[in-house]
N, C-alpha and C. Protein backbone atom coordinates (compact mmCIF):
# COMPACT_ATOMS: atom_id res chain seq x y z
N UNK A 1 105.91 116.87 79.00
CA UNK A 1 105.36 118.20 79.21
C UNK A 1 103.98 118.34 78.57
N UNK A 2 103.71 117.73 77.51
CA UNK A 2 102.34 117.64 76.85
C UNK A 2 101.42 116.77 77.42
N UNK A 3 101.71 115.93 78.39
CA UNK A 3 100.90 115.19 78.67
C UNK A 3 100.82 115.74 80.05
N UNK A 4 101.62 116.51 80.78
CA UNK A 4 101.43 117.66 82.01
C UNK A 4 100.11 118.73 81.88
N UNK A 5 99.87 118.99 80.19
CA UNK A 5 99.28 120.23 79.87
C UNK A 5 97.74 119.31 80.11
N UNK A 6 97.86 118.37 79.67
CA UNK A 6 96.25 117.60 79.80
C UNK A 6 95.79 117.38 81.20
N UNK A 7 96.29 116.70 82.18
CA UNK A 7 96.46 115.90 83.23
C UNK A 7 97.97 116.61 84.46
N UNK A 8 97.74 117.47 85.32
CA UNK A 8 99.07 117.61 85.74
C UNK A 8 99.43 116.66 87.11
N UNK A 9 98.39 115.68 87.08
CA UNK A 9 98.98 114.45 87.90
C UNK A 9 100.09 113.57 87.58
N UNK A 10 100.58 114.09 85.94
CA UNK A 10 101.81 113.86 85.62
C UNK A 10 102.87 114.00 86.16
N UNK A 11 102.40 115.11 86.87
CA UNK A 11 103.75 115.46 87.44
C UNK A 11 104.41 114.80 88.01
N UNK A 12 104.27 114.36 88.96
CA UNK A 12 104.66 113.05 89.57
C UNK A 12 105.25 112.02 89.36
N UNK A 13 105.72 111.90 88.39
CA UNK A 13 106.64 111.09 87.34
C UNK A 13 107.31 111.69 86.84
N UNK A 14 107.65 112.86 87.17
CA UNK A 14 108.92 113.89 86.36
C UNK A 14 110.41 113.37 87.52
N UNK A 15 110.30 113.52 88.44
CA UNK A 15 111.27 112.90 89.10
C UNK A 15 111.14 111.26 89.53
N UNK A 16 110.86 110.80 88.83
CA UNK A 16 111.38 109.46 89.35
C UNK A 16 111.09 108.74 87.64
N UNK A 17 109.78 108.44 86.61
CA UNK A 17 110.03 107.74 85.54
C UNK A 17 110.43 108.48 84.66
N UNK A 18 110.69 109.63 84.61
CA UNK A 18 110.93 110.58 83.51
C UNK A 18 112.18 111.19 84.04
N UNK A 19 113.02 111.20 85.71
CA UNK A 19 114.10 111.81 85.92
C UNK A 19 115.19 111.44 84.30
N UNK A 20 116.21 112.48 84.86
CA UNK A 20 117.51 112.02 84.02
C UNK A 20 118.04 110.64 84.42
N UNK A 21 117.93 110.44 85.68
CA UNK A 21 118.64 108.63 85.57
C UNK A 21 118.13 107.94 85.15
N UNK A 22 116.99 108.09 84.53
CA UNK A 22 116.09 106.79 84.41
C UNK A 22 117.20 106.51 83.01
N UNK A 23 117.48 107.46 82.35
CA UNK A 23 118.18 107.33 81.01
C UNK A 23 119.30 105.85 81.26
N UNK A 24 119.58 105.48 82.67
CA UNK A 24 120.93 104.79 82.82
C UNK A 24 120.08 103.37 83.76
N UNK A 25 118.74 102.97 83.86
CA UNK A 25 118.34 102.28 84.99
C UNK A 25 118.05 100.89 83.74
N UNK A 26 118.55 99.87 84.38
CA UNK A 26 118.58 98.61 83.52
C UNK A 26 117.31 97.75 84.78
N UNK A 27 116.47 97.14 84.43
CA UNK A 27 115.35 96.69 85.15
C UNK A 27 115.78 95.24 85.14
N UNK A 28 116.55 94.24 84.44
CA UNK A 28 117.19 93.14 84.48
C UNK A 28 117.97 93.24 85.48
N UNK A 29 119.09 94.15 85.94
CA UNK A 29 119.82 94.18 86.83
C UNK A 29 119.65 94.67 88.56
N UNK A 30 117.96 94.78 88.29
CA UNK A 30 117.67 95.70 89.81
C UNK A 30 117.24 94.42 90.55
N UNK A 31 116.82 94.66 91.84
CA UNK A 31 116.50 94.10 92.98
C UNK A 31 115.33 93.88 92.92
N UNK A 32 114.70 92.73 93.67
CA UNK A 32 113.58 92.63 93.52
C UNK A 32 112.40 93.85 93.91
N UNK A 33 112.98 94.31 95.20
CA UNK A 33 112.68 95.27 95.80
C UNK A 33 112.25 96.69 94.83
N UNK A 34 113.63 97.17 94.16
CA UNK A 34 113.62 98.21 92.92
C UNK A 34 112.90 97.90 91.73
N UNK A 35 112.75 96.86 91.10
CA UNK A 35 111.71 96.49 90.32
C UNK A 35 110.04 96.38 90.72
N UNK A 36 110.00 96.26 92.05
CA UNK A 36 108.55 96.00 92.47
C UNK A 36 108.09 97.97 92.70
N UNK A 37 108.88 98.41 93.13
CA UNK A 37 108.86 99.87 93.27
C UNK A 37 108.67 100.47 91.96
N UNK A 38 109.46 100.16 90.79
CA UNK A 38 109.24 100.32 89.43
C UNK A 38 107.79 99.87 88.79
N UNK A 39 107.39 98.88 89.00
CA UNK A 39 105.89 98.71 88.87
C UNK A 39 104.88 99.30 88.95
N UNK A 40 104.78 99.54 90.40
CA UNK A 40 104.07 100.38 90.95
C UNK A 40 103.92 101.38 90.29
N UNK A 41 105.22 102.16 90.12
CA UNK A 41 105.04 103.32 89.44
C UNK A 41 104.32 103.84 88.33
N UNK A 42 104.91 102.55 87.35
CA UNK A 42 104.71 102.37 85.45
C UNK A 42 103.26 102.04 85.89
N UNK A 43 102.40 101.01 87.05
CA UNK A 43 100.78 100.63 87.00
C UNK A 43 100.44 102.30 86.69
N UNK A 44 100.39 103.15 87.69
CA UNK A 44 100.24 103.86 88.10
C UNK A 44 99.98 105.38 86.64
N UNK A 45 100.93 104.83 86.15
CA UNK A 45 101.14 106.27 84.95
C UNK A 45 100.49 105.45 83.90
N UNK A 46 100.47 104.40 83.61
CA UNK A 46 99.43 103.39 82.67
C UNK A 46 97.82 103.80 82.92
N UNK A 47 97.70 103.33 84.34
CA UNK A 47 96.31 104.12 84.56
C UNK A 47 95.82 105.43 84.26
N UNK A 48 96.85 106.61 84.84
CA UNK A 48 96.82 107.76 84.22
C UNK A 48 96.77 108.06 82.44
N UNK A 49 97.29 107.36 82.47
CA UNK A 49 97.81 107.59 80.76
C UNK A 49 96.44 106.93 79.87
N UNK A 50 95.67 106.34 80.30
CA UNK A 50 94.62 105.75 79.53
C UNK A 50 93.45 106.45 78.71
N UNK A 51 93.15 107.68 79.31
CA UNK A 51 92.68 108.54 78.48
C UNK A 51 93.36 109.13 77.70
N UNK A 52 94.73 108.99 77.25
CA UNK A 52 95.29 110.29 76.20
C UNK A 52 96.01 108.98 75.29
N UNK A 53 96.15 107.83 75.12
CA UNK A 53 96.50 106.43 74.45
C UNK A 53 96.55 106.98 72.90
N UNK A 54 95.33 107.51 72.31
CA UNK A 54 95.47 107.94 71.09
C UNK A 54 96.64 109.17 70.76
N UNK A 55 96.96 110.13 71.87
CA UNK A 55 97.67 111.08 71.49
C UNK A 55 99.43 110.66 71.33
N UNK A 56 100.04 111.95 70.13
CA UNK A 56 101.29 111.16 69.99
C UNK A 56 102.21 111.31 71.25
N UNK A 57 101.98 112.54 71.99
CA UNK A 57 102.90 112.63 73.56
C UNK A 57 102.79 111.04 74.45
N UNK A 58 101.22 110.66 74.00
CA UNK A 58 101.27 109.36 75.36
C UNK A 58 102.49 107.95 74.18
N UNK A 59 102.16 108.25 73.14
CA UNK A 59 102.66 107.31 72.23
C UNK A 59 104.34 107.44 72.37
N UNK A 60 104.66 108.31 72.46
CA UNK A 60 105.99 108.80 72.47
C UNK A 60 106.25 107.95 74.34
N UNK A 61 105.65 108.10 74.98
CA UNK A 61 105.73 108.14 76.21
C UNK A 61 106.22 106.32 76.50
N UNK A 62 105.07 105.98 75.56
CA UNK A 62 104.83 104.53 75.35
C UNK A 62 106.50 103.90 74.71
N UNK A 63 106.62 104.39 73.58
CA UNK A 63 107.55 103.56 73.11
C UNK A 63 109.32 103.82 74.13
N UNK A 64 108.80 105.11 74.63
CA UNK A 64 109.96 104.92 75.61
C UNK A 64 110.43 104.17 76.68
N UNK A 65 108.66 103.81 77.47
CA UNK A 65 109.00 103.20 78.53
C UNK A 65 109.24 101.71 77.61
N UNK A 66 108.67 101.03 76.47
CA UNK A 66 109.07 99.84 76.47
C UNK A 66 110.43 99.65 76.08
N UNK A 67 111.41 101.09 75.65
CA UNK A 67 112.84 101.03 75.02
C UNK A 67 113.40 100.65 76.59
N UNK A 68 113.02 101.56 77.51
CA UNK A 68 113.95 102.03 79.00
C UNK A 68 113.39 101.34 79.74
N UNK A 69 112.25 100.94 80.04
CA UNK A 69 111.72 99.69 81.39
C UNK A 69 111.09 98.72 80.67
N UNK A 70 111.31 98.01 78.94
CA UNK A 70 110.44 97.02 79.18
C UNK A 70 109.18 96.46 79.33
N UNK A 71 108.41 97.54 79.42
CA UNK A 71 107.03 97.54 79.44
C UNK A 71 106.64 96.29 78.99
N UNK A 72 106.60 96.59 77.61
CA UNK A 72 106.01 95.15 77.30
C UNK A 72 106.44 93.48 77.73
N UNK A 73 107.48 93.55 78.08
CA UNK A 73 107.68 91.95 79.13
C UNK A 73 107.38 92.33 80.38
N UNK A 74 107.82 93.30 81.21
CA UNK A 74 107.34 93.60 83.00
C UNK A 74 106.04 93.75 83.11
N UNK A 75 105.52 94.35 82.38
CA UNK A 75 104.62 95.41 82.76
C UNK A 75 102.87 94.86 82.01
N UNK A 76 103.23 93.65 80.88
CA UNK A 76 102.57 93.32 79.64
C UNK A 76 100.93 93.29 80.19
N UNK A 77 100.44 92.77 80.91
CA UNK A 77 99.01 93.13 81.34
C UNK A 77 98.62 94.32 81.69
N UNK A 78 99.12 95.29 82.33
CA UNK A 78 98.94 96.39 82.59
C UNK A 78 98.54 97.02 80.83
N UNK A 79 99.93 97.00 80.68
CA UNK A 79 100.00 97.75 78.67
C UNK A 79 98.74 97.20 77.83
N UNK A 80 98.44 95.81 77.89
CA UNK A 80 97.54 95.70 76.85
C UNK A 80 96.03 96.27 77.85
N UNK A 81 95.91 95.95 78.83
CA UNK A 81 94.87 96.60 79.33
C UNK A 81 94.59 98.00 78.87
N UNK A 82 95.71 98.85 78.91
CA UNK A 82 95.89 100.11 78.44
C UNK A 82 95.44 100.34 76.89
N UNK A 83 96.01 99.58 76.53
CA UNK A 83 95.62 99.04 74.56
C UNK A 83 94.28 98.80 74.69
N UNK A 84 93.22 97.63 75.20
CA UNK A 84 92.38 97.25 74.91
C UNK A 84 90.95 98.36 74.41
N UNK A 85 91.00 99.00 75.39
CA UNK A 85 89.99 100.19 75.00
C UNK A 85 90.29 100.43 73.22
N UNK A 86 90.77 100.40 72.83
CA UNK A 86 91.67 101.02 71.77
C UNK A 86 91.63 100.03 70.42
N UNK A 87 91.32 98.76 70.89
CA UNK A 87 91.52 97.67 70.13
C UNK A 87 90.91 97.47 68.59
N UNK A 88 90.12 98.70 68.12
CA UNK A 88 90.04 98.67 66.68
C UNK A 88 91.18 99.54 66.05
N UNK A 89 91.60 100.75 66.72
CA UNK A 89 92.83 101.11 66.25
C UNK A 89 94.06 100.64 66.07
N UNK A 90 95.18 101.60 65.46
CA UNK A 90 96.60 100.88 64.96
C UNK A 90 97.46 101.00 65.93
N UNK A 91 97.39 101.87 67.11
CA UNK A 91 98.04 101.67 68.16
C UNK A 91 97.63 100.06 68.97
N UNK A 92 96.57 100.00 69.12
CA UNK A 92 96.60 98.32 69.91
C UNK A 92 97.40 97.42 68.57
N UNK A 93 97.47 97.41 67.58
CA UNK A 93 97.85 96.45 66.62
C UNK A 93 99.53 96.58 67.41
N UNK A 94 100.07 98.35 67.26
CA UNK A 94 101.27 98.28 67.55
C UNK A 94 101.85 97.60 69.18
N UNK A 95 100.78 97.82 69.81
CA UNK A 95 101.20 97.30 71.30
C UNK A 95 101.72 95.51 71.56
N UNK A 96 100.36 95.24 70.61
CA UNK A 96 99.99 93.91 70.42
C UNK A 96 101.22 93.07 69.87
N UNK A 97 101.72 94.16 68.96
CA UNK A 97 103.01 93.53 68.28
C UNK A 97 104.22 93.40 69.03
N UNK A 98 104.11 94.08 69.86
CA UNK A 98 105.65 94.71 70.99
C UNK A 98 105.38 93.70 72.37
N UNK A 99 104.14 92.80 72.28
CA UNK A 99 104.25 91.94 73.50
C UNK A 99 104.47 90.29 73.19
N UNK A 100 105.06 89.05 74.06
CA UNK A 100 104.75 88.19 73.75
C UNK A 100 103.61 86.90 74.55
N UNK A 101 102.88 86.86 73.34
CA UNK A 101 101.49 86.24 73.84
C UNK A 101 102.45 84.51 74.15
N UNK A 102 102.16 83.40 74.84
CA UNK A 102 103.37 82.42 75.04
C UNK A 102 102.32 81.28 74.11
N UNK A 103 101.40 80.41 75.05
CA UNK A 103 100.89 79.78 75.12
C UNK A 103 99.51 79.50 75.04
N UNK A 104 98.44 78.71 74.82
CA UNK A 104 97.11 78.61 75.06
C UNK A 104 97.10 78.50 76.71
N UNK A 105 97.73 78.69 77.69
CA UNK A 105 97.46 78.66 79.08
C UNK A 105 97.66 80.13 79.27
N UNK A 106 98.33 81.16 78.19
CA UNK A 106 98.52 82.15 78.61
C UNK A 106 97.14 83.29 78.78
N UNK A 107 96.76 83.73 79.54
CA UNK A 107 94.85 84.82 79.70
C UNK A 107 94.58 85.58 78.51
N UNK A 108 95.79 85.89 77.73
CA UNK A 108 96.08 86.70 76.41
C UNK A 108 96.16 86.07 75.23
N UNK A 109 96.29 84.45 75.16
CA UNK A 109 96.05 83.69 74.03
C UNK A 109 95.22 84.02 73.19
N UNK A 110 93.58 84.50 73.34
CA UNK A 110 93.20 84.99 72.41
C UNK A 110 93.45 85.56 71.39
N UNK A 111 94.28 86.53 71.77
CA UNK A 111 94.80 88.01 70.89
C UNK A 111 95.87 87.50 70.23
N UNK A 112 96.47 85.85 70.62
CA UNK A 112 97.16 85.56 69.34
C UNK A 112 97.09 85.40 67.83
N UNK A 113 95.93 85.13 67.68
CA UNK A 113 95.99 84.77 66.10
C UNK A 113 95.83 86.82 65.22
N UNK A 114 95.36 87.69 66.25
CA UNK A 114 95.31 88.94 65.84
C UNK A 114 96.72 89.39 66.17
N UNK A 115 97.75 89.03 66.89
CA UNK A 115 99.06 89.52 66.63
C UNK A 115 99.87 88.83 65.34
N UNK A 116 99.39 87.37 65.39
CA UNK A 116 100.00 86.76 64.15
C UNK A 116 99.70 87.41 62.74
N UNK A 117 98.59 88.34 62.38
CA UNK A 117 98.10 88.71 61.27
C UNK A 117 98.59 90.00 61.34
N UNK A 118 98.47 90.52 62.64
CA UNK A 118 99.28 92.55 62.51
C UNK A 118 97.60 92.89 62.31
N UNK A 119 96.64 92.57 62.83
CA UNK A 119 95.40 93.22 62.54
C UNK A 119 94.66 93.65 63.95
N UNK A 120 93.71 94.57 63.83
CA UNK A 120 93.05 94.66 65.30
C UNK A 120 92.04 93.62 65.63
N UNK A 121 91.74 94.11 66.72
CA UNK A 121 91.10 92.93 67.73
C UNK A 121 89.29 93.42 67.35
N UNK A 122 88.91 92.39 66.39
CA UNK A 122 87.28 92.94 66.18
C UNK A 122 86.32 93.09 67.42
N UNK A 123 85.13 93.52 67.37
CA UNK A 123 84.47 93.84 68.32
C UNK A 123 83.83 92.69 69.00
N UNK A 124 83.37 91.76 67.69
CA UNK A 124 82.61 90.53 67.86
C UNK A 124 83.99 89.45 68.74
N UNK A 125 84.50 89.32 68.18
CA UNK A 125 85.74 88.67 69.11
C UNK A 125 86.17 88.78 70.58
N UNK A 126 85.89 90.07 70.43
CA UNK A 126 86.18 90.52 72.33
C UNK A 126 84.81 90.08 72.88
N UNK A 127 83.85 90.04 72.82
CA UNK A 127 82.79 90.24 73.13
C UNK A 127 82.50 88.73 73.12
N UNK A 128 82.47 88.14 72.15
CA UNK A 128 82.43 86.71 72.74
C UNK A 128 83.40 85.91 73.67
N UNK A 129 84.74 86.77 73.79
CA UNK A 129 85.82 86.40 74.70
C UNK A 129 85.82 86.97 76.33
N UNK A 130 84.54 87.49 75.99
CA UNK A 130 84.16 88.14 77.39
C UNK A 130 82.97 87.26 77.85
N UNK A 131 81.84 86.75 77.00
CA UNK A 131 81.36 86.39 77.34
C UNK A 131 81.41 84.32 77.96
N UNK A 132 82.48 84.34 77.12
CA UNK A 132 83.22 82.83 77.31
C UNK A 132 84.56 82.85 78.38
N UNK A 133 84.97 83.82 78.99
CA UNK A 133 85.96 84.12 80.11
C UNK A 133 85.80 84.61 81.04
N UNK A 134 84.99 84.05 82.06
CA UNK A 134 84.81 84.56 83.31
C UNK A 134 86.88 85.60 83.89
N UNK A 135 87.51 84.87 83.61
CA UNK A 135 88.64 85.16 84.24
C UNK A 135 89.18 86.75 83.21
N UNK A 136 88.45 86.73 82.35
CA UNK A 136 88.96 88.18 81.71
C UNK A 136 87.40 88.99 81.68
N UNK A 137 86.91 88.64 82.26
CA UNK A 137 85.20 89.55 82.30
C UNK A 137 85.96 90.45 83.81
N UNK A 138 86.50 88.93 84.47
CA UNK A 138 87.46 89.87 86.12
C UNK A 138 88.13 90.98 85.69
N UNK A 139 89.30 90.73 85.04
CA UNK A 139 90.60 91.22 85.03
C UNK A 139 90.06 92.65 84.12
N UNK A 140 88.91 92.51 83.38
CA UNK A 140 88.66 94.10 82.79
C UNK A 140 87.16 94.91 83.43
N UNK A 141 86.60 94.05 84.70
CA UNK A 141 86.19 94.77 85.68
C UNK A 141 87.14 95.52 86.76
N UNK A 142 87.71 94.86 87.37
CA UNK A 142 89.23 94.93 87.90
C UNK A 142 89.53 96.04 87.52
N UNK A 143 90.36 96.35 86.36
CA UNK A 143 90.79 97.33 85.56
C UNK A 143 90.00 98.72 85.71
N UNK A 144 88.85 98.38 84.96
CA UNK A 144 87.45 99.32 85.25
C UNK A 144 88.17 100.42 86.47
N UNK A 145 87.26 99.60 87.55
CA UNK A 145 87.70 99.88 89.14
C UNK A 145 89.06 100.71 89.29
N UNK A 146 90.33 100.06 89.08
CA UNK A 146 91.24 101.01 89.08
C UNK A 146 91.04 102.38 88.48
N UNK A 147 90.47 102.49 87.24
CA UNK A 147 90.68 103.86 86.08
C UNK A 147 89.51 104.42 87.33
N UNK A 148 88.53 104.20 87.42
CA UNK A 148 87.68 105.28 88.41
C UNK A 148 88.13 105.39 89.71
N UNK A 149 88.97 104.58 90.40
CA UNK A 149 89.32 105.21 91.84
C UNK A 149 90.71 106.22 91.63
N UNK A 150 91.16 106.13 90.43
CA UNK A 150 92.17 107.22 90.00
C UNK A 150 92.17 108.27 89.36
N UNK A 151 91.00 108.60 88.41
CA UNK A 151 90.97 109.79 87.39
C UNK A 151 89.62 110.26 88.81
N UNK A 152 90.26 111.57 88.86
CA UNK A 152 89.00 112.50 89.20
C UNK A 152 88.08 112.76 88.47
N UNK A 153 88.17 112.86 87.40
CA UNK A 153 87.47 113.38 86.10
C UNK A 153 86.92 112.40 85.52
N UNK A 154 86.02 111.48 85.88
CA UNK A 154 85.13 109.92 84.98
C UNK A 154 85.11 110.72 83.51
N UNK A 155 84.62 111.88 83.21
CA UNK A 155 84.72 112.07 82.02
C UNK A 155 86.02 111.54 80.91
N UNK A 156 87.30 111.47 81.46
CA UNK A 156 88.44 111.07 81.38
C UNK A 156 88.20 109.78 80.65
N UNK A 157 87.27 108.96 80.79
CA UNK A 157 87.40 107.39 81.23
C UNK A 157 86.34 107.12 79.80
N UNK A 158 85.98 107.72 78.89
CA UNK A 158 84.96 107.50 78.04
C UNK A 158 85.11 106.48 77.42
N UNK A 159 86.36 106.12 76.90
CA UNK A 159 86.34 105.45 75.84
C UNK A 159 86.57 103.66 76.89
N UNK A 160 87.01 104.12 78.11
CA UNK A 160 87.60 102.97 78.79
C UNK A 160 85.96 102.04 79.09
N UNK A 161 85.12 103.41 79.67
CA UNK A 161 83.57 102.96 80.22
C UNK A 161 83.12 102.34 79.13
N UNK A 162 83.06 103.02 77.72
CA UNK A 162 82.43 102.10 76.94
C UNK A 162 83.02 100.73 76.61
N UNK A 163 84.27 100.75 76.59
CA UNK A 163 84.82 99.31 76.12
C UNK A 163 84.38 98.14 77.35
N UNK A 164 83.87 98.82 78.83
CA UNK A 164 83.68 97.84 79.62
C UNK A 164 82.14 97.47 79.42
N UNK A 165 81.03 98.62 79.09
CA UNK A 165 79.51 98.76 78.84
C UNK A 165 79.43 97.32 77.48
N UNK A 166 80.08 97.67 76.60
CA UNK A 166 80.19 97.04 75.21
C UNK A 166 80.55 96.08 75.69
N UNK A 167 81.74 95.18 76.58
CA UNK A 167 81.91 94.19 76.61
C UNK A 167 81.01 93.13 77.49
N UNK A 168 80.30 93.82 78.81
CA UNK A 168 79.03 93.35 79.86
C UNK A 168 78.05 92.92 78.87
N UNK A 169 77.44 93.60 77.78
CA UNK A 169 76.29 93.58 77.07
C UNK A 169 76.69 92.87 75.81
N UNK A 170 77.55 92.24 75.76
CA UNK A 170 78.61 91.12 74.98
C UNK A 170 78.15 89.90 75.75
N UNK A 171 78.87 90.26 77.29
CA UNK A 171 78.62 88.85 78.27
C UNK A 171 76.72 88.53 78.29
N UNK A 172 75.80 89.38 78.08
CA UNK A 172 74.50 89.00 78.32
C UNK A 172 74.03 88.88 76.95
N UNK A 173 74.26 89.24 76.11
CA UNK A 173 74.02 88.85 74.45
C UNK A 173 74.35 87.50 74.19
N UNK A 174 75.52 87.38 74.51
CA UNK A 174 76.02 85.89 73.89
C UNK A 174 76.70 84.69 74.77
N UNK A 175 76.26 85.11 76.33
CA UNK A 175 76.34 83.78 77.25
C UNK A 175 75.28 83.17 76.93
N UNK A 176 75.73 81.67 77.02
CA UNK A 176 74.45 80.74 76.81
C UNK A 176 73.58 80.94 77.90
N UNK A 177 74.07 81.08 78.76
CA UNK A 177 73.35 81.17 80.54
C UNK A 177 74.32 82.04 81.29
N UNK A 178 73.31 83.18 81.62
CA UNK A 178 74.38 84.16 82.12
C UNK A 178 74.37 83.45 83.73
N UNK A 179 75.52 83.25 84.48
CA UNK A 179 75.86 83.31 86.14
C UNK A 179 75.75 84.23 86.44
N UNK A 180 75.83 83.46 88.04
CA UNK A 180 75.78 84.68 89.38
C UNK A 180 77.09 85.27 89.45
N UNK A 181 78.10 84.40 89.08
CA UNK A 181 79.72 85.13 88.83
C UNK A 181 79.84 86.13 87.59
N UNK A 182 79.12 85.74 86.78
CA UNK A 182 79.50 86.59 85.56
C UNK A 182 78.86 88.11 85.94
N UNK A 183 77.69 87.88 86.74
CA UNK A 183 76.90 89.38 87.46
C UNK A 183 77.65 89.87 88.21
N UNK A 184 78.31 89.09 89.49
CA UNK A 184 79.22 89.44 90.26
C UNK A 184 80.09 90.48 89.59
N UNK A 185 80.89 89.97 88.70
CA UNK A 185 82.39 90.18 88.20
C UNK A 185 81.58 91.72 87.31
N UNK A 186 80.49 91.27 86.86
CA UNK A 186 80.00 92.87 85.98
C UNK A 186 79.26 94.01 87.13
């Protein structure tokens, strides 16, 4: 209801991620079909939810969906995307902690040695991980793109725009040689 009072595109999730059944819906036991439908949904209120990340209603919101859908194993790129804007605060530390990073093949390996410590993700770190990852310069242009074809309100998106402004001017600061892909992708 508090996060209705900000945004009432919430609404829309009152009957289906927020109904009373959801209280009884096990995401291990659904169909492929019902889980892909579940996705959708949780992308969907993640995107929405990205401007209010600091407040305790979205936080509350947060630790529910990872109690009741899992978030953090289904959903885990979406969520830290959601986190990243955020990544000097103690909420990304907490997100960070609630996911599992696997491998050095995994796109999120980075952010392992900052989950191993319980600390946030410095500025200089992202920023050279942007400028050394074409494949995550994508995935948080990508991202970008989604938050503006969904919030009416770009004002909404402040903290998201700067974390993408800050990270582009990361990729041209500290690529040795900036590409035509790395322009592309920015």
């Amino acid at each position: 209801k508090e996060l209705l009072l900000k945004n009432p595109a919430f609404k829309q999730f009152e009957s289906t991620l927020f109904h009373v059944t959801s209280k009884n819906f096990e995401r291990s036991v659904q169909s492929k079909e019902a889980n892909e439908k579940v996705n959708k949904l949780i992308k969907k209120f993640l995107l929405y939810l990205s401007p209010y990340v600091l407040l305790a209603s979205a936080q509350k919101a947060l630790e529910w969906w990872i109690h009741r859908y899992m978030i953090n194993r289904f959903n885990r790129d979406e969520l830290l995307l959601l986190a990243l804007p955020y990544h000097e605060s103690s909420i990304f530390v907490k997100i960070l902690q609630n996911v599992e990073i696997q491998d050095n093949n995994d796109n999120w390996y980075f952010l392992k040695k900052f989950q191993k410590n319980n600390v946030c993700l410095p500025k200089q770190c992202l920023l050279n991980h942007a400028a050394s990852d074409i494949g995550f310069l994508k995935t948080l242009s990508n991202y970008m793109n989604q938050l503006i074809e969904l919030h009416i309100n770009i004002n909404n998106l402040v903290v998201s725009v700067n974390l993408c402004c800050t990270a582009f001017l990361g990729v041209i600061e500290y690529s040795p040689k900036i590409t035509e892909i790395q322009i592309v992708q920015m």
